[in-house]
Protein backbone atom coordinates (compact mmCIF):
# COMPACT_ATOMS: atom_id res chain seq x y z
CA UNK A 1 -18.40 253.74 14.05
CA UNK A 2 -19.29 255.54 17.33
CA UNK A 3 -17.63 257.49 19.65
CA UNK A 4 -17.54 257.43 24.27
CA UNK A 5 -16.76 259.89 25.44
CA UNK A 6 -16.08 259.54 29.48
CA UNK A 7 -16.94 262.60 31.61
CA UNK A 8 -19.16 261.95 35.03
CA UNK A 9 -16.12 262.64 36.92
CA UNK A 10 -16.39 265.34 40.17
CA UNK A 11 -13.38 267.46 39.74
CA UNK A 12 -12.01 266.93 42.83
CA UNK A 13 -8.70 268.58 41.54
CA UNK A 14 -10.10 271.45 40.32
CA UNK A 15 -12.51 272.80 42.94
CA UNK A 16 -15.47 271.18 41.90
CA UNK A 17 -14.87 272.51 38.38
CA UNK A 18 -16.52 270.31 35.50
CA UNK A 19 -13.12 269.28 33.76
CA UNK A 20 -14.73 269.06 30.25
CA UNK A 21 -15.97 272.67 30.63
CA UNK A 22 -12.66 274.08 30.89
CA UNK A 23 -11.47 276.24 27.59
CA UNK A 24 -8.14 275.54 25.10
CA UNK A 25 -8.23 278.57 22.62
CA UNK A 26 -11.97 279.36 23.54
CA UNK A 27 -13.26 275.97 22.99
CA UNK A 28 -14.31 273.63 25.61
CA UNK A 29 -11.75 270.67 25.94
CA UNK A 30 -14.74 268.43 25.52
CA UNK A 31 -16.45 270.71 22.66
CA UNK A 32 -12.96 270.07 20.78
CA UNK A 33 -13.03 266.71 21.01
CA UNK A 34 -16.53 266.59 19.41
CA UNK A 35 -15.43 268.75 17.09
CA UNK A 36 -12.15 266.89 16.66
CA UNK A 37 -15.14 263.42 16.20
CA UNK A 38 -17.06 264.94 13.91
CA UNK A 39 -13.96 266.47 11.59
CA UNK A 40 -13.13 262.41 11.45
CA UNK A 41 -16.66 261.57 10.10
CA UNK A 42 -18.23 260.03 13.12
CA UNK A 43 -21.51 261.75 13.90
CA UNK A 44 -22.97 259.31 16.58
CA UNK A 45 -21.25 260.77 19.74
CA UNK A 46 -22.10 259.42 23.40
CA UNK A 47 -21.03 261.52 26.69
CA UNK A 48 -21.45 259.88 29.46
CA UNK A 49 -22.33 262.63 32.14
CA UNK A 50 -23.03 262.27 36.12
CA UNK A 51 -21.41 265.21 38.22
CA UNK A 52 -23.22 269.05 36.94
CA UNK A 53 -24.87 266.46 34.02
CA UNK A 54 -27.10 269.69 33.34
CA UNK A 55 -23.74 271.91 32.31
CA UNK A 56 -23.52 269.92 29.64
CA UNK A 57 -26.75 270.85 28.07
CA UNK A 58 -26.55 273.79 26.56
CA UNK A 59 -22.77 274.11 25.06
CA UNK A 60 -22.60 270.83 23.05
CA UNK A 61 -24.54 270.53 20.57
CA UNK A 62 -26.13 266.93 18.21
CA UNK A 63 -24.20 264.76 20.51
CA UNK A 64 -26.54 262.03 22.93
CA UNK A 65 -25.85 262.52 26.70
CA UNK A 66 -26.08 259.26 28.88
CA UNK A 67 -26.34 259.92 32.73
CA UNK A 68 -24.12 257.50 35.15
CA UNK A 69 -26.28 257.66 38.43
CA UNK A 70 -23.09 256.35 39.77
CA UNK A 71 -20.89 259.22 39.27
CA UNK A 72 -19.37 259.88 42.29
CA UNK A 73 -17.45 256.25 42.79
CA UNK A 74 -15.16 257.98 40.45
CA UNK A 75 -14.66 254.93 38.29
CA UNK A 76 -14.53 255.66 34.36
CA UNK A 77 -15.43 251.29 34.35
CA UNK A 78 -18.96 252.28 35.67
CA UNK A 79 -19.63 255.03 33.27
CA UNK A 80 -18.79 252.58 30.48
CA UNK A 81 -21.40 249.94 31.82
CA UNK A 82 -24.18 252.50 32.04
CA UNK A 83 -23.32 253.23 28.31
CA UNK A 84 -23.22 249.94 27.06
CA UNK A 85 -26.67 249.10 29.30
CA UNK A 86 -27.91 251.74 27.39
CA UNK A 87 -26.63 251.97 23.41
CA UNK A 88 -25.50 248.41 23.70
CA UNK A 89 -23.01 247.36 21.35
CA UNK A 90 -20.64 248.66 17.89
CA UNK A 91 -16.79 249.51 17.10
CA UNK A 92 -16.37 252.71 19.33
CA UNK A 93 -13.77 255.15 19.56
CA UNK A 94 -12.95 255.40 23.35
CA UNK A 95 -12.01 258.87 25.31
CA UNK A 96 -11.46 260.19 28.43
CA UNK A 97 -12.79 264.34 28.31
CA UNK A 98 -9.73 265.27 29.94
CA UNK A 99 -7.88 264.48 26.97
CA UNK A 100 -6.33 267.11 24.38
CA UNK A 101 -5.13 266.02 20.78
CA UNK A 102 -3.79 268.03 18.07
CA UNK A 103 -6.56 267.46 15.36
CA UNK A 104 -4.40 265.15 13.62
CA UNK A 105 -4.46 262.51 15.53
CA UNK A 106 -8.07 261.17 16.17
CA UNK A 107 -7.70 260.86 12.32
CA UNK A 108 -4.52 259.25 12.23
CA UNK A 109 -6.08 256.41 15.00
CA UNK A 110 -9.52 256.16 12.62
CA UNK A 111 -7.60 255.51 9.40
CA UNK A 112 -5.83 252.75 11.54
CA UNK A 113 -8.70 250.81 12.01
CA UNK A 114 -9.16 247.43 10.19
CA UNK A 115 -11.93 245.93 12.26
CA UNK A 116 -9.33 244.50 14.91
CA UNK A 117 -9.50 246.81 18.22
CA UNK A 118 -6.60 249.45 18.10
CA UNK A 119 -4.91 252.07 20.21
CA UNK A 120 -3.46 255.17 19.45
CA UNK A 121 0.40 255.78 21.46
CA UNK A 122 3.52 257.16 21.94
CA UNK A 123 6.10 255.45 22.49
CA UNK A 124 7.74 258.45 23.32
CA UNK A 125 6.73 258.72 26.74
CA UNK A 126 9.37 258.25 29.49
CA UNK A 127 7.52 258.65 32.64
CA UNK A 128 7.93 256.64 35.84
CA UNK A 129 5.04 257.48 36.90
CA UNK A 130 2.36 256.42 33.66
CA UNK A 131 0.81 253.35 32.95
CA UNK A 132 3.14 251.77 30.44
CA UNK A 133 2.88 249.42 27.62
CA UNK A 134 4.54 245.79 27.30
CA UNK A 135 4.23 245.08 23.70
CA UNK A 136 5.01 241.98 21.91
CA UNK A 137 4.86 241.10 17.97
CA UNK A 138 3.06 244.64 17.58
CA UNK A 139 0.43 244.20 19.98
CA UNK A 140 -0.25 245.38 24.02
CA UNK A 141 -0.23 242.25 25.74
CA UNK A 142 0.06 244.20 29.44
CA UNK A 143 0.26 247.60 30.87
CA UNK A 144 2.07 248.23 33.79
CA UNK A 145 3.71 250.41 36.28
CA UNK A 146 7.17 249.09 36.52
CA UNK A 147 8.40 247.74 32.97
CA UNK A 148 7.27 248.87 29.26
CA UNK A 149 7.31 251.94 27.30
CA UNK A 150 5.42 254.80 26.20
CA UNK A 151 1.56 255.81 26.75
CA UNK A 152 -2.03 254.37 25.52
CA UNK A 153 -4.22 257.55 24.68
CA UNK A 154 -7.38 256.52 23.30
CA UNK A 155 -9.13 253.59 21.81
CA UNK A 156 -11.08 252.25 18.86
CA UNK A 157 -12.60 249.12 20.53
CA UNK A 158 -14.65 246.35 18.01
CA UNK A 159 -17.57 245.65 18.88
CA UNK A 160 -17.06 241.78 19.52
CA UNK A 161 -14.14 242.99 21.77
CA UNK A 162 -16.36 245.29 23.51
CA UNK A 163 -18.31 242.73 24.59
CA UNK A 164 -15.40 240.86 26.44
CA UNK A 165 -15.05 243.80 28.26
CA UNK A 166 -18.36 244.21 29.59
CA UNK A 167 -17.90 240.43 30.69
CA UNK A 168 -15.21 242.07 32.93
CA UNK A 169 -16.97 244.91 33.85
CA UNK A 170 -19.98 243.36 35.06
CA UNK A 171 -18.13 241.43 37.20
CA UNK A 172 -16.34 244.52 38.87
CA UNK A 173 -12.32 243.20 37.29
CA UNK A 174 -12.04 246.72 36.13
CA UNK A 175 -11.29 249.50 39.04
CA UNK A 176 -11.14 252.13 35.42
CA UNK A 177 -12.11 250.85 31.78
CA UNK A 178 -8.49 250.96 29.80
CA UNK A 179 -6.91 248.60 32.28
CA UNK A 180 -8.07 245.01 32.08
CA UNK A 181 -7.69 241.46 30.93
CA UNK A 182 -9.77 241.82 27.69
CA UNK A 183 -8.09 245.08 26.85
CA UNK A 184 -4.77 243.63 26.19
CA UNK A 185 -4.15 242.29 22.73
CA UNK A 186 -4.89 245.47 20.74
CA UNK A 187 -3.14 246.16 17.61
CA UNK A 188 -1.43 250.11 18.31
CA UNK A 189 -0.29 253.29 16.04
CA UNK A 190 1.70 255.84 17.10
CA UNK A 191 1.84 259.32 17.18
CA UNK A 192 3.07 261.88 14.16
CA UNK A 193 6.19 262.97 14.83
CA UNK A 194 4.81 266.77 15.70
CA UNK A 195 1.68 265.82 17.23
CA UNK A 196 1.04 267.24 20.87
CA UNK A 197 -1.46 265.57 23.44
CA UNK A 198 -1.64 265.77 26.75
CA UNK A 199 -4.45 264.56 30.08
CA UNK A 200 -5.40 266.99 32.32
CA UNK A 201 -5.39 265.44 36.37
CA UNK A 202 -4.44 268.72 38.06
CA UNK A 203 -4.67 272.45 37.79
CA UNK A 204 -1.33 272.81 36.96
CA UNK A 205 -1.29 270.30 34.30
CA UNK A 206 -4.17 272.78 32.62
CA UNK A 207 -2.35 275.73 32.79
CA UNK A 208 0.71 274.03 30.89
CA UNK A 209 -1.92 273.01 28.54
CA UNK A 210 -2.79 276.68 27.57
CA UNK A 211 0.56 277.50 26.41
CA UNK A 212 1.76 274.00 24.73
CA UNK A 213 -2.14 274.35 22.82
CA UNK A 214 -2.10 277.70 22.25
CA UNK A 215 -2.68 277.96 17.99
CA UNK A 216 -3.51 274.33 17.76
């Protein structure tokens, strides 16, 4: 098992801020994932890096950075075609570096994992707005705007599944990597009752983040 963790993005929201470099209870929010990785037993950690690639150098440490020369289309789907060019292909646990996760729940999503690709949810979610989940016989078959429920958060994809997927992003299907033909049909666990998560898209959204995080 592996872990991808997306983060070439250029911050547009935050002033040209690196969004991974920003700090929940002193850590970086992508330093606490790794941390968060590594806690879980997986050691072989990916991040794939274009915009400030070099400010990633120094604060994270035994992780393998992979640089997307194509940062600034802004498409998580390229970053995750450089890394599979690169590392090729295994079951890999799948994050965006805005994310946040009590440190329960990467855990929760590993211990999940059969073989058969699997997402970590909640069904919780009630917002118009998110990319929800149509689920049938306990699986995703679509995600979608207007009907469904809850939230995807992150992924652990198999590897024979991950190759589907680069079928689909080679061919340019994907305009971002969790929405897609050959990501439907994942098995899905949700959330403990008392876990918190949350993405960061906008300044506001971090500072919310400070106070629901702090202690956790």
């Amino acid at each position: 098992m592996r872990a991808i963790i997306l983060a070439a993005g250029t911050g547009t929201r935050f002033n040209g801020t690196v969004k991974g470099l920003l700090k929940i209870n002193k850590e970086t929010i992508v330093g606490r994932l790794v941390r968060q990785l590594k806690e879980g037993g997986i050691q072989s950690i990916y991040i794939v890096v274009g915009y400030h690639a070099e400010d990633f150098l120094t604060p994270i440490e035994n992780v393998s950075l992979i640089y997307d020369r194509y940062f600034s289309s802004g498409k998580n789907s390229t970053s995750l075609k450089v890394a599979l060019d690169t590392i090729g292909y295994d079951d890999t646990l799948m994050l965006d570096v805005d994310m946040i996760l009590t440190d329960d729940l990467i855990p929760k999503l590993l211990t999940s994992f059969s073989g058969e690709s699997i997402s970590l949810v909640d069904l919780s979610v009630r917002d118009e707005e998110s990319m929800k989940l149509v689920i049938i016989d306990d699986k995703i078959i679509k995600y979608s705007k207007e009907e469904g429920v809850g939230a995807e958060i992150c992924s652990i994809v198999s590897k024979n599944k991950l190759q589907d997927i680069y079928l689909d992003l080679a061919s340019g299907i994907y305009k971002w990597w969790g929405v897609g033909p050959n990501t439907t049909g994942f098995r899905f666990v949700n959330i403990n009752e008392n876990s918190k998560w949350m993405d960061i898209d906008t300044q506001e959204e971090y500072e919310q983040a400070k106070i629901i995080f702090k202690g956790y």
